[in-house]
Protein backbone atom coordinates (compact mmCIF):
# COMPACT_ATOMS: atom_id res chain seq x y z
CA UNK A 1 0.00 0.00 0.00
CA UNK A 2 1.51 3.51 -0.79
CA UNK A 3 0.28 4.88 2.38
CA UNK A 4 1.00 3.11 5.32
CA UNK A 5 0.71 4.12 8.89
CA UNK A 6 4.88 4.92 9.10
CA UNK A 7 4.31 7.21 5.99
CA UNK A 8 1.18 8.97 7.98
CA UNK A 9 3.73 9.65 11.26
CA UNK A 10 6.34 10.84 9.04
CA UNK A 11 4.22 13.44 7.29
CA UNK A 12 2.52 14.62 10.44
CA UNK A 13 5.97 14.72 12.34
CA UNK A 14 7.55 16.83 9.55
CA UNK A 15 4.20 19.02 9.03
CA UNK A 16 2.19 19.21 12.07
CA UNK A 17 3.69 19.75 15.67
CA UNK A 18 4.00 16.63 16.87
CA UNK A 19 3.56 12.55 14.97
CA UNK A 20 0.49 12.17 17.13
CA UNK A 21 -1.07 15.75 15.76
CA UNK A 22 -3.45 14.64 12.92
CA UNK A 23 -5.93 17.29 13.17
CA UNK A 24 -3.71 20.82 12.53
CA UNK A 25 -3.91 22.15 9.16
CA UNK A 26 -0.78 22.08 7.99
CA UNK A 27 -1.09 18.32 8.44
CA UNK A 28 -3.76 17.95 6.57
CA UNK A 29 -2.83 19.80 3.41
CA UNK A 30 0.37 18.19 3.31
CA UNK A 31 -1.42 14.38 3.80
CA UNK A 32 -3.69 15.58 1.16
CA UNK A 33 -0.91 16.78 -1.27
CA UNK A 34 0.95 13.14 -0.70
CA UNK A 35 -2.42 11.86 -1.87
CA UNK A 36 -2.84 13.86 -4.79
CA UNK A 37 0.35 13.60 -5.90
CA UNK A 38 0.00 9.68 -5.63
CA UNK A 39 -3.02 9.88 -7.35
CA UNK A 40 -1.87 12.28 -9.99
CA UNK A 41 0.54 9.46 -10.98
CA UNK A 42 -1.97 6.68 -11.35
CA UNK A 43 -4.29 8.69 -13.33
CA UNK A 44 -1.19 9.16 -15.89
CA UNK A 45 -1.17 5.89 -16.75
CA UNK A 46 -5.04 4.91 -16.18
CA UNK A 47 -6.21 7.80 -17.72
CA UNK A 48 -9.89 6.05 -18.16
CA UNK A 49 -10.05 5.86 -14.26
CA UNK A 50 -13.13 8.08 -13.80
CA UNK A 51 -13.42 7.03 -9.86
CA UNK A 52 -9.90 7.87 -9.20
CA UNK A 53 -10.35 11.05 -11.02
CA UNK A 54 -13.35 12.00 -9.33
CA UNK A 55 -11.80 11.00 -5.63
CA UNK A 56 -8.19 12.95 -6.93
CA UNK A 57 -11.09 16.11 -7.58
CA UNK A 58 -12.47 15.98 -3.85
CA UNK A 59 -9.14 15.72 -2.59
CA UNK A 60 -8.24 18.79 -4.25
CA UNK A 61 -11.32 20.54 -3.12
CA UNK A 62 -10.63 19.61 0.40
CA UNK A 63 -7.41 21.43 0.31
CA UNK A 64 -8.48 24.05 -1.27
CA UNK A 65 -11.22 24.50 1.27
CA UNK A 66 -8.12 24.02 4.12
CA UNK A 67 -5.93 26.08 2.83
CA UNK A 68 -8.53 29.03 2.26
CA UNK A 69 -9.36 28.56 6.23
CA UNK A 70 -5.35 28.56 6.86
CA UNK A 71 -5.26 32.20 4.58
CA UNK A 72 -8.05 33.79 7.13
CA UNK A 73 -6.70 32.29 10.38
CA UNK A 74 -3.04 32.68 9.91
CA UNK A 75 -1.63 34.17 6.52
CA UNK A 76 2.05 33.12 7.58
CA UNK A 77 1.18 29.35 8.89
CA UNK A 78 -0.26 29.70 4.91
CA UNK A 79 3.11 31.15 3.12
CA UNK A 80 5.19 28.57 5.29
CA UNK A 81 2.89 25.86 3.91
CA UNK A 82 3.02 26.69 0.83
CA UNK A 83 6.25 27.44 0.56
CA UNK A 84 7.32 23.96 1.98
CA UNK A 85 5.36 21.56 -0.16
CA UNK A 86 5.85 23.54 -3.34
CA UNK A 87 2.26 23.83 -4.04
CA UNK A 88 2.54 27.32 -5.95
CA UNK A 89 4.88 29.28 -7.64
């Protein structure tokens, strides 16, 4: 499976403020962006995959949704985000 339980720790460890914090934004969006970026990859070659696509488009709009809470709660937890996962420019 490409997402274990190690690979969860990891990302929340790096991301969030602890391995046990699941539930901070940061950790979120950058669980979601391992997903999409998974799921990007599988779509390249299954291009026909119209459930994958459809899950890889609510996965998107979930963190979109998280990351337009993190902009009006805390524009520099947003920049830092950003800035670390390479999600814009």
């Amino acid at each position: 499976m490409y997402l274990d339980s190690a690979k969860k720790q990891e990302i929340f460890a790096k991301y969030g403020k602890s391995n046990t914090d699941t539930g901070s934004a940061e950790a979120q969006i950058a669980l979601f962006s391992y997903r999409i970026s998974h799921l990007t990859e599988h779509l390249k070659s299954n291009h026909k995959d119209y459930n994958t696509e459809r899950s890889l488009k609510m996965l998107v709009g979930k963190r979109r949704r998280l990351l337009d809470y993190l902009i009006e709660k805390d524009i520099n937890r947003y920049r830092t985000i950003i800035k670390e996962l390479g999600i814009r420019k």
